[in-house]
Protein backbone atom coordinates (compact mmCIF):
# COMPACT_ATOMS: atom_id res chain seq x y z
CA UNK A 1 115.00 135.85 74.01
CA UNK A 2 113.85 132.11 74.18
CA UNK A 3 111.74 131.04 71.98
CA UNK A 4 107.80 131.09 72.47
CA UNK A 5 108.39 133.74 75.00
CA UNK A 6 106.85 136.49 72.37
CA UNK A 7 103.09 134.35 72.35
CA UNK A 8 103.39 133.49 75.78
CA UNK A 9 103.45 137.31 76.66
CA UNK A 10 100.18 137.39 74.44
CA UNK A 11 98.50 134.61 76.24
CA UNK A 12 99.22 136.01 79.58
CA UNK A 13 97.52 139.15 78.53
CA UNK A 14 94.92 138.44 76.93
CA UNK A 15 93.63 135.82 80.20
CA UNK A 16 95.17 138.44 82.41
CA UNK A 17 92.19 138.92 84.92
CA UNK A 18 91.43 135.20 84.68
CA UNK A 19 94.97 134.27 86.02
CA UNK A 20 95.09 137.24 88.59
CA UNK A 21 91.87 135.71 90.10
CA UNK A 22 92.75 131.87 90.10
CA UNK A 23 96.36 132.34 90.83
CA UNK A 24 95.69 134.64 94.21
CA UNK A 25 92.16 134.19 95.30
CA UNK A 26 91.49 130.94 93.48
CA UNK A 27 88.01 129.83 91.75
CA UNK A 28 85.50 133.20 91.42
CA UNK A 29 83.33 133.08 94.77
CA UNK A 30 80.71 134.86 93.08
CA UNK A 31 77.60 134.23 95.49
CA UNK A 32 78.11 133.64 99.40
CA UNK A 33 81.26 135.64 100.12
CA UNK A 34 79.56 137.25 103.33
CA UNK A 35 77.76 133.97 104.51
CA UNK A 36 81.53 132.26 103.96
CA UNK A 37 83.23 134.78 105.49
CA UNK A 38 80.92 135.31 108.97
CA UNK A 39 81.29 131.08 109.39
CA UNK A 40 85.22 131.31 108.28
CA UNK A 41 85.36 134.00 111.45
CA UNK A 42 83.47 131.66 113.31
CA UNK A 43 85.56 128.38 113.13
CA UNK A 44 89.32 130.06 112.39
CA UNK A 45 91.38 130.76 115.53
CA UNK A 46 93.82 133.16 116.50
CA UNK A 47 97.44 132.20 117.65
CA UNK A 48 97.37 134.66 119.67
CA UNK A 49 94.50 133.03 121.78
CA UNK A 50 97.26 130.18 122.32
CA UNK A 51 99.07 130.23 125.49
CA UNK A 52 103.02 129.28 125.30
CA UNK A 53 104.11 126.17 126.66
CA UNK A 54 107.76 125.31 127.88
CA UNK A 55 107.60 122.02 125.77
CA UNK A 56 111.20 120.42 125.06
CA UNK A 57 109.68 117.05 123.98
CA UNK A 58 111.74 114.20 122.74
CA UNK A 59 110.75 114.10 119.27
CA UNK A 60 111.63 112.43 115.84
CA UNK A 61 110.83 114.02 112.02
CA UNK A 62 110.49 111.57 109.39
CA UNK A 63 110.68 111.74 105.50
CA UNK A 64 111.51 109.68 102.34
CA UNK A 65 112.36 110.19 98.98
CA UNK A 66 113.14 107.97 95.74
CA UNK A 67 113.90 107.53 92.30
CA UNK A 68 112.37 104.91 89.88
CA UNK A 69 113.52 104.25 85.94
CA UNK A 70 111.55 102.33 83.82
CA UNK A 71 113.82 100.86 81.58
CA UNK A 72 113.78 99.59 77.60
CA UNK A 73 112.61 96.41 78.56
CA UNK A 74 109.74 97.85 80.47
CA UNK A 75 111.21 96.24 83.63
CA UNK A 76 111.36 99.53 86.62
CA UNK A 77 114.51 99.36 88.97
CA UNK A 78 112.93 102.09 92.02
CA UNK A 79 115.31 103.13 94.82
CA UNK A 80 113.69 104.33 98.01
CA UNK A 81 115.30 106.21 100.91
CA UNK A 82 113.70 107.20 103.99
CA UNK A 83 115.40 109.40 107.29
CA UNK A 84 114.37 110.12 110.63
CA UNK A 85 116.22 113.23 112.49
CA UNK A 86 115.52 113.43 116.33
CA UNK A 87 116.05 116.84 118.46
CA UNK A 88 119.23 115.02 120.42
CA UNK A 89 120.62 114.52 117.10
CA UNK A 90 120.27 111.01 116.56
CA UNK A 91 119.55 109.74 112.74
CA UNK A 92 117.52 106.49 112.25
CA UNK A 93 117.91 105.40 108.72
CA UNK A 94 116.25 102.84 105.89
CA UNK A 95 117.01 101.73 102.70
CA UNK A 96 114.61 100.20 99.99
CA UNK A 97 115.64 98.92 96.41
CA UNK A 98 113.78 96.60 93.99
CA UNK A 99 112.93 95.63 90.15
CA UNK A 100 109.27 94.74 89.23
CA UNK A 101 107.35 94.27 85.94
CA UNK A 102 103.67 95.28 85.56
CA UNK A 103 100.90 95.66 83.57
CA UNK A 104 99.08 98.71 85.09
CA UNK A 105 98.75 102.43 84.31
CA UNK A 106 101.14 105.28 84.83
CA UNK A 107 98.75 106.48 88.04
CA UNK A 108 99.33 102.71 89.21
CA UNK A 109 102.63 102.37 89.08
CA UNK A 110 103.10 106.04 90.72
CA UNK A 111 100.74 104.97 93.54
CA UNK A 112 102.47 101.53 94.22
CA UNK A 113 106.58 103.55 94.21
CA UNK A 114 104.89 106.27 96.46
CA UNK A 115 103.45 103.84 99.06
CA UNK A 116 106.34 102.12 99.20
CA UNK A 117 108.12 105.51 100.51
CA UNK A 118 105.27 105.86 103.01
CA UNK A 119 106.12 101.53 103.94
CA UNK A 120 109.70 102.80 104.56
CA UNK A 121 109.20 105.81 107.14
CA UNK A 122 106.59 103.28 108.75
CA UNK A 123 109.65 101.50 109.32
CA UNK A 124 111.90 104.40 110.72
CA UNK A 125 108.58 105.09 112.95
CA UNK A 126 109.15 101.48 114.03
CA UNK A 127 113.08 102.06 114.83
CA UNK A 128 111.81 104.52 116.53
CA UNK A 129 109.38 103.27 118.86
CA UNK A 130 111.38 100.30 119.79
CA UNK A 131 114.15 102.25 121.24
CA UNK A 132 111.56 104.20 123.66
CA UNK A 133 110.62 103.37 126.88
CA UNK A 134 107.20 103.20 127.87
CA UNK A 135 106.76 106.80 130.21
CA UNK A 136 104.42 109.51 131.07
CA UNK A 137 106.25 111.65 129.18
CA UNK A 138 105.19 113.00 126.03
CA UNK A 139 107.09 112.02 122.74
CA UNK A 140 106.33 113.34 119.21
CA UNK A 141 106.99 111.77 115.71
CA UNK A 142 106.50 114.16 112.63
CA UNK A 143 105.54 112.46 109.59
CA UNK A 144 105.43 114.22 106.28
CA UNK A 145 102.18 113.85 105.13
CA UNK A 146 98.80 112.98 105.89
CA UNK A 147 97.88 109.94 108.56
CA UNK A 148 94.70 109.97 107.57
CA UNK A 149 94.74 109.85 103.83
CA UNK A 150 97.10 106.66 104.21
CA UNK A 151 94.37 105.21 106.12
CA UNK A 152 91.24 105.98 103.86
CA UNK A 153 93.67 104.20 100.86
CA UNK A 154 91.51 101.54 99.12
CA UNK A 155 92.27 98.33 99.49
CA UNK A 156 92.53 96.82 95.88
CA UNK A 157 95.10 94.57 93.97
CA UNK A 158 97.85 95.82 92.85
CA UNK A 159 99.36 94.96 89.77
CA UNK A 160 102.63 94.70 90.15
CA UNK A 161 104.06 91.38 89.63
CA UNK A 162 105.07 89.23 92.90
CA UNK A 163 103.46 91.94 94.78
CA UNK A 164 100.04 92.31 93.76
CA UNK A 165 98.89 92.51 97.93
CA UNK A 166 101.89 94.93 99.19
CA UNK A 167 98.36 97.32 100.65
CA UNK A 168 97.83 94.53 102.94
CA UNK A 169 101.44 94.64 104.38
CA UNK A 170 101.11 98.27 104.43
CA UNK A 171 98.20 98.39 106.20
CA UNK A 172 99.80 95.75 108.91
CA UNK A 173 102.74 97.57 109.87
CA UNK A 174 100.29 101.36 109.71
CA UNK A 175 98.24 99.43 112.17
CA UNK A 176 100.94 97.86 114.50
CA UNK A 177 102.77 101.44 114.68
CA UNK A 178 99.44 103.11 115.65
CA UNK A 179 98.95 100.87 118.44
CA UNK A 180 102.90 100.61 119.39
CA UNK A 181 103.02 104.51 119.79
CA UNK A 182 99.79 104.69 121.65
CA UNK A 183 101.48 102.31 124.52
CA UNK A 184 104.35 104.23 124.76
CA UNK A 185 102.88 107.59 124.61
CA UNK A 186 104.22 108.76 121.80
CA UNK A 187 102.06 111.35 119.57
CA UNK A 188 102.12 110.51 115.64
CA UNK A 189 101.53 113.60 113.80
CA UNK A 190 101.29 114.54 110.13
CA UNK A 191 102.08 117.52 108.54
CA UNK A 192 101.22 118.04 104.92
CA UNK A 193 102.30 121.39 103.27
CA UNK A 194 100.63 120.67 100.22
CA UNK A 195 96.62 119.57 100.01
CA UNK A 196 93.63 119.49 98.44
CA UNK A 197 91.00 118.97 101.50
CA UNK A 198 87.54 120.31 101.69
CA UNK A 199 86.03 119.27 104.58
CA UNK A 200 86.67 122.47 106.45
CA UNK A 201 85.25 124.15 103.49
CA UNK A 202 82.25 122.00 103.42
CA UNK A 203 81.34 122.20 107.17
CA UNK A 204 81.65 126.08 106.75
CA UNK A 205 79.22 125.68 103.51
CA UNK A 206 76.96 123.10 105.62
CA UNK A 207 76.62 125.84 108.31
CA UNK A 208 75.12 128.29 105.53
CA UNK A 209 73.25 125.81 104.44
CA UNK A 210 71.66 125.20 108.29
CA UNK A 211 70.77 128.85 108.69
CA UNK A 212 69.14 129.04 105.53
CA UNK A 213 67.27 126.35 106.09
CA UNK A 214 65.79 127.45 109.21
CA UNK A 215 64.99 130.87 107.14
CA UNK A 216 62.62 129.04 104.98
CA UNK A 217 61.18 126.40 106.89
CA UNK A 218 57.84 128.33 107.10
CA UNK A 219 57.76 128.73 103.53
CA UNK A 220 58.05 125.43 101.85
CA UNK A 221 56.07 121.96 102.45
CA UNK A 222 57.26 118.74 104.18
CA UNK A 223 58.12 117.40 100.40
CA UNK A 224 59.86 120.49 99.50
CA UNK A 225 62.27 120.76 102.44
CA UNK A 226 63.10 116.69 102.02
CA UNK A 227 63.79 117.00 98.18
CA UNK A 228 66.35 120.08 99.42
CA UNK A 229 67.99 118.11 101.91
CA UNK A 230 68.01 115.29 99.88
CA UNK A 231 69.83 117.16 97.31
CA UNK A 232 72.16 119.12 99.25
CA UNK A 233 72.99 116.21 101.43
CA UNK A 234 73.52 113.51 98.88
CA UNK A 235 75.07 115.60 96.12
CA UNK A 236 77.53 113.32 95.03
CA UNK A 237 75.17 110.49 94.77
CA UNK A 238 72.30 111.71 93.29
CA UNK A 239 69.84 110.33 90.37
CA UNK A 240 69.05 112.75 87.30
CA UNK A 241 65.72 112.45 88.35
CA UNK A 242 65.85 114.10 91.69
CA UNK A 243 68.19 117.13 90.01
CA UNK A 244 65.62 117.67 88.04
CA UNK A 245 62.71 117.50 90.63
CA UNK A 246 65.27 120.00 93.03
CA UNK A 247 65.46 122.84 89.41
CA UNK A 248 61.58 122.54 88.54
CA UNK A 249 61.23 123.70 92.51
CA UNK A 250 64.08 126.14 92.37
CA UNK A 251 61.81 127.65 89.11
CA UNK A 252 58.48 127.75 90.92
CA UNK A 253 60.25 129.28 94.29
CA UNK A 254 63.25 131.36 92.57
CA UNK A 255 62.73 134.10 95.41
CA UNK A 256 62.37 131.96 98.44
CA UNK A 257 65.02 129.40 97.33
CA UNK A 258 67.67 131.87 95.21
CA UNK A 259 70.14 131.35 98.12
CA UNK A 260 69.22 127.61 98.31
CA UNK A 261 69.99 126.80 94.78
CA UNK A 262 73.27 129.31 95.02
CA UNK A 263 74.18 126.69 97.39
CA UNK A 264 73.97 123.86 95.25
CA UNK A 265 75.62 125.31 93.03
CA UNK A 266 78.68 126.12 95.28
CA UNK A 267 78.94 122.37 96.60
CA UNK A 268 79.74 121.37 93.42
CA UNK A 269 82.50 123.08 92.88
CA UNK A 270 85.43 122.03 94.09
CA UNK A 271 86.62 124.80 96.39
CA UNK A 272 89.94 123.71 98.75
CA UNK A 273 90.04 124.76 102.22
CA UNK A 274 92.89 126.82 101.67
CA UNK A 275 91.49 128.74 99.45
CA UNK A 276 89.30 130.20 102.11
CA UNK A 277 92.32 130.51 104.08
CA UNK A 278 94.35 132.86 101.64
CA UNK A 279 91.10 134.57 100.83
CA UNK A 280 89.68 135.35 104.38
CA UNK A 281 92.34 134.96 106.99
CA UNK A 282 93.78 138.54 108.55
CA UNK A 283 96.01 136.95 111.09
CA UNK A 284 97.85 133.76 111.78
CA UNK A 285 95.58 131.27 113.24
CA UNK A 286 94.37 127.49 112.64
CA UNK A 287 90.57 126.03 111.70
CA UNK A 288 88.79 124.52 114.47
CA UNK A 289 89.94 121.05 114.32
CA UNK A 290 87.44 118.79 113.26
CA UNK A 291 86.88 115.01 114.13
CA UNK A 292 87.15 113.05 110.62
CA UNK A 293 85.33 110.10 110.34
CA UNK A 294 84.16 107.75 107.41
CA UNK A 295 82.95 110.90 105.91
CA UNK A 296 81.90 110.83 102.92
CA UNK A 297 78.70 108.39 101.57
CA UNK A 298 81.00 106.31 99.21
CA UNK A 299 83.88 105.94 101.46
CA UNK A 300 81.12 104.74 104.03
CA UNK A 301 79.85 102.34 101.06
CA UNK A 302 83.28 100.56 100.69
CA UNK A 303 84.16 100.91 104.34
CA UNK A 304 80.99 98.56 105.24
CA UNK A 305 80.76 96.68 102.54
CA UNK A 306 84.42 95.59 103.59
CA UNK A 307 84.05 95.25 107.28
CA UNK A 308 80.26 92.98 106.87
CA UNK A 309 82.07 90.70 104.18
CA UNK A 310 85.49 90.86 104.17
CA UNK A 311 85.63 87.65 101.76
CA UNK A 312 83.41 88.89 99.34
CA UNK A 313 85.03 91.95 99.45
CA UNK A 314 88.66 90.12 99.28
CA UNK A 315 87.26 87.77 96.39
CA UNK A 316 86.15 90.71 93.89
CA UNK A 317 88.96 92.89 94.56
CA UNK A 318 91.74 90.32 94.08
CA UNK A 319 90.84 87.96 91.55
CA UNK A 320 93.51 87.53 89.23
CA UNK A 321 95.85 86.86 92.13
CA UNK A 322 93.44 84.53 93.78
CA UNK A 323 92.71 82.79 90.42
CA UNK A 324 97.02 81.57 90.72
CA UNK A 325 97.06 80.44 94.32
CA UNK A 326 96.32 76.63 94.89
CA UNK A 327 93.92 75.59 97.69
CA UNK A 328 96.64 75.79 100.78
CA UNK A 329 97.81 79.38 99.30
CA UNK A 330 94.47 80.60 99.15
CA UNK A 331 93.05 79.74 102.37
CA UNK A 332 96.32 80.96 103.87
CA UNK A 333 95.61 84.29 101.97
CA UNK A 334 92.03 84.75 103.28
CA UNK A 335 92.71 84.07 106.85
CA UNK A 336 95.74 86.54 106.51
CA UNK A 337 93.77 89.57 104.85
CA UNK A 338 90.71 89.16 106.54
CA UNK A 339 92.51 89.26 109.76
CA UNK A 340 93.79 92.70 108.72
CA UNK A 341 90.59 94.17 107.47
CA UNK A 342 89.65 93.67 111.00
CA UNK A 343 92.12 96.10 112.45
CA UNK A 344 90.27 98.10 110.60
CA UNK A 345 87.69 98.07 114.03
CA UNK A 346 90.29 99.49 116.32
CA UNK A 347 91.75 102.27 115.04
CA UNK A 348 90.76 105.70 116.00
CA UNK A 349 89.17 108.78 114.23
CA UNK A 350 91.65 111.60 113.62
CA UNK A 351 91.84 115.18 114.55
CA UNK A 352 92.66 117.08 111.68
CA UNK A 353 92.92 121.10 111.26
CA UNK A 354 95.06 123.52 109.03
CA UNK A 355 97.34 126.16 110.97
CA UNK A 356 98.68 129.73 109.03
CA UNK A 357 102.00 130.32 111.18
CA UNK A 358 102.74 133.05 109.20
CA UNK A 359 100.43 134.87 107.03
CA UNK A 360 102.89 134.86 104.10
CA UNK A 361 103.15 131.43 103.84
CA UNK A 362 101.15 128.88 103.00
CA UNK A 363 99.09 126.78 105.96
CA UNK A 364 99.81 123.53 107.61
CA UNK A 365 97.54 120.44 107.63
CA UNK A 366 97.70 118.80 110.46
CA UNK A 367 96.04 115.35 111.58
CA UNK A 368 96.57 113.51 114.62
CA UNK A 369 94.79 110.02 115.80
CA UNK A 370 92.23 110.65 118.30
CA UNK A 371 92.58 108.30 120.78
CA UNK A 372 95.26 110.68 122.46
CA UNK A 373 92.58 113.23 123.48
CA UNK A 374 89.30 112.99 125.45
CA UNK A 375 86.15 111.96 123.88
CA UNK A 376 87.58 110.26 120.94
CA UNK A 377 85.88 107.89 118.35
CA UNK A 378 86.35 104.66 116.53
CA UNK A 379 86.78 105.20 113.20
CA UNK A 380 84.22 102.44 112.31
CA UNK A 381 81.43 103.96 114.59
CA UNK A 382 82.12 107.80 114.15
CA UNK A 383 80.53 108.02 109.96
CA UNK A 384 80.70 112.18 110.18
CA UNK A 385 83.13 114.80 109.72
CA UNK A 386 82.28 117.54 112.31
CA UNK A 387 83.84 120.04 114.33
CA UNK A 388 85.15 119.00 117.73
CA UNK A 389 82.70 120.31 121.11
CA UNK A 390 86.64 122.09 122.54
CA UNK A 391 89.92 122.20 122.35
CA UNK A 392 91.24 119.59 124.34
CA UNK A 393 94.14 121.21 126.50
CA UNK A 394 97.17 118.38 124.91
CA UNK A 395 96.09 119.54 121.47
CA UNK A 396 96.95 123.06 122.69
CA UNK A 397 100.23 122.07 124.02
CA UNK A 398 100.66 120.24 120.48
CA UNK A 399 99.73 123.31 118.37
CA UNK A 400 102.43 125.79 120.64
CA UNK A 401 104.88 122.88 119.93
CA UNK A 402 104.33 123.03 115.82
CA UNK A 403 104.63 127.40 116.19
CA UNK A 404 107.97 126.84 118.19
CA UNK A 405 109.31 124.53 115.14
CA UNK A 406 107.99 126.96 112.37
CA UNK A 407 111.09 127.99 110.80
CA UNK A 408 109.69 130.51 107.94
CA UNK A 409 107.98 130.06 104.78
CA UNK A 410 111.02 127.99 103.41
CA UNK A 411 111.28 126.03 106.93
CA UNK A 412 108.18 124.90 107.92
CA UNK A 413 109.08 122.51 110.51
CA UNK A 414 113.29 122.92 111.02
CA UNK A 415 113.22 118.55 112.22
CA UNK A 416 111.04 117.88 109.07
CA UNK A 417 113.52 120.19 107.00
CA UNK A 418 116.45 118.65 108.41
CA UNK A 419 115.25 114.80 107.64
CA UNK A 420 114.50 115.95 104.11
CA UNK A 421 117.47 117.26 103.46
CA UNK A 422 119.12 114.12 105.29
CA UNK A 423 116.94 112.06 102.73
CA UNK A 424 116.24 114.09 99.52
CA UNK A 425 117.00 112.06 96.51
CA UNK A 426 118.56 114.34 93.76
CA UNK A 427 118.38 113.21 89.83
CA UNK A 428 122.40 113.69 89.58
CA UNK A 429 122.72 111.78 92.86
CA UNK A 430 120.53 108.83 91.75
CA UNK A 431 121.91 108.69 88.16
CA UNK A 432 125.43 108.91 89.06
CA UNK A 433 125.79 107.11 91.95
CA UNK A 434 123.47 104.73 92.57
CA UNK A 435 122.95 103.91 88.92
CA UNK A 436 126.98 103.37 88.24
CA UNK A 437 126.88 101.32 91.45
CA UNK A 438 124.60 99.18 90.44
CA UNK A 439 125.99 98.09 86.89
CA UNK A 440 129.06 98.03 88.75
CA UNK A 441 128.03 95.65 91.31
CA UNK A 442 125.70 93.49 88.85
CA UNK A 443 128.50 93.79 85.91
CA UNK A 444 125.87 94.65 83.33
CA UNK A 445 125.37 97.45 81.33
CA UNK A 446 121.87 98.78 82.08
CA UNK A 447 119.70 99.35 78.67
CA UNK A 448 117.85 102.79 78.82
CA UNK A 449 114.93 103.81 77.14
CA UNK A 450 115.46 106.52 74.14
CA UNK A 451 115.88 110.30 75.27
CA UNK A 452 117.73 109.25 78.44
CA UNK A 453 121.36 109.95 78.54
CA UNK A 454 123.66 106.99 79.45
CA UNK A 455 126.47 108.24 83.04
CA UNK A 456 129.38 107.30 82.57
């Protein structure tokens, strides 16, 4: 018997009910389950309300994966791989390796190897899109992940050494394959099997929130119903004050406003969309897609503040780089970055919604630029996340597209599957392999830090 396993039983006992409930259902709904459940039934689609399409679209899947070492004299080597497998067979490939020293945290240095995965398949997109010719015809590229996360990443210095503004490339070529695959018609779509979005559960709690409001309009004053919408509206940027004003109400009213404050108090929790999914859905079926915009109030803060003064906003955020340039260097800098915040301007909302191909597995997020649909958004002018008016007919054709590449729960898109598996980067491979190769190639024998065995 391995060891521990006797007080690990013991744990798992006595928290038995606790794990049962967070490990299937997730965080205890203990208010609002009906209210949840009648908008959930509301805004989550059947697949069997989608019709079939004969869709044989040329298409492309892209992934990456890596390895990084820090090593004894704090110096990271990272290798970075990244694979693109189209439906003709056809494999587009890139290759990234590099050393770098730096100063920053743990969650830094994570954030700066991961982007530079995400750089890479930019690159395959680019390989990509070169070799097509503009057409009518639809063309799809699969990306692993979520477009619209990489384009809400703040733009901040890095600090890694001799790279301390990579986001600024990244954001160049993210911007120049956006537009490149609008001209030629081809669809950029990510697929994330793994998230931690909200906003569909948010917009299904703002809906509750709407109807109850219009339930007690006739019973509270001008001042009350502003302090409530104040509150509900602005919960993550509210003043101590104004809590307490919103509780000393929620006292006086308790039976007029019990729902209101059980609302509060479920906002601030933080409750993933697919939890609701697991816990309500019956039959396979997607959310109503939703138009995402700036969103939320500090992501609006930052987006403006960068867009009204990009130089201000460029001076704060990079000083210790700035502080090293000469005159030349840093004018060149600010005409280059500022030039690139601009782009910001022209790209589009997204469409984003989560699909449940099979009800034993887990859903699909899915996010798609707007501009390939009718009555799309900037993203600069559109500050809401809201459900879309109707389902534009291409988006349809899209979704039946994504069903006839489900491949099961261990399969979830076969091209996707088959670029990972092209791509994956395995510990053995990396340590044995590339490793050996590269004290090989260097003639140097590479010095480890403790606890990490030494190939051979």
């Amino acid at each position: 018997m391995p060891n521990f396993i006797d007080l690990f039983g013991k744990e798992i006992e006595n928290n038995k009910t606790k794990f049962i409930q967070y490990l299937t259902k997730g965080v205890n709904l203990k208010a609002l389950k009906s209210e949840y459940e009648k908008q959930f039934n509301k805004y989550y689609i059947s697949l069997g309300d989608i019709r079939s399409y004969e869709n044989n679209l040329n298409t492309i899947a892209i992934d990456a994966s890596g390895k990084k070492r820090e090593f004894s004299n704090g110096i990271f080597f990272y290798l970075n791989r990244a694979s693109g497998i189209q439906n003709d067979g056809l494999i587009l490939r890139e290759l990234e390796t590099d050393v770098f020293s730096t100063n920053g945290s743990e969650f830094e240095v994570n954030t700066y190897f991961g982007r530079k995965a995400e750089y890479l398949e930019l690159k395959v997109v680019e390989q990509y899109v070169e070799a097509q010719q503009k057409s009518e015809k639809l063309k799809v590229c699969f990306l692993d992940g979520s477009l619209y996360s990489r384009l809400m990443s703040h733009i901040v210095e890095s600090p890694i050494d001799e790279n301390e503004t990579f986001i600024f490339q990244y954001f160049e070529q993210l911007f120049k394959i956006l537009n490149k695959a609008k001209k030629k018609n081809i669809i950029l779509l990510g697929l994330s099997k793994d998230s931690r979005d909200n906003f569909f559960r948010n917009a299904l709690l703002d809906e509750i929130y709407y109807e109850e409001r219009e339930k007690i309009a006739d019973l509270v004053n001008e001042n009350e119903i502003n302090l409530i919408n104040n509150v509900i509206k602005k919960i993550d940027i509210l003043r101590e004050t104004t809590i307490s004003k919103f509780k000393d109400l929620i006292d006086i009213k308790g039976d007029i406003l019990r729902k209101i404050a059980d609302i509060y108090k479920e906002y601030k929790i933080l409750r993933t969309d697919w939890e609701l999914i697991y816990r309500f859905s019956n039959v396979p079926g997607f959310t109503h897609p939703m138009e995402k915009g700036l969103g939320r109030i500090e992501q609006k803060r930052i987006f403006n503040e960068m867009i009204k003064n990009p130089r201000n906003y460029i001076a704060t955020r990079f000083r210790n780089y700035i502080s090293n340039l000469n005159k030349t260097e840093k004018s060149q800098f600010f005409d280059y970055s500022i030039k690139i915040i601009k782009k910001f301007l022209e790209v589009p909302t997204f469409i984003s919604f989560h699909i449940l191909i099979d009800i034993r597995d887990n859903p699909i997020k899915i996010d798609i630029p707007s501009w390939y649909f009718k009555n799309w958004n900037y993203l600069y002018e559109f500050h809401f996340v809201d459900f879309v008016e109707f389902i534009d007919p291409l988006l349809e054709e899209l979704i039946s597209y994504i069903i006839k590449l489900y491949g099961g729960p261990e399969n979830y898109n076969i091209l996707l599957s088959a670029a990972h598996d092209d791509v994956v980067l395995r510990n053995r491979v990396y340590s044995e392999i590339y490793e050996r190769c590269l004290q090989d190639k260097l003639n140097i024998l590479l010095k480890y830090k403790r606890r990490i065995k030494r190939t051979l």
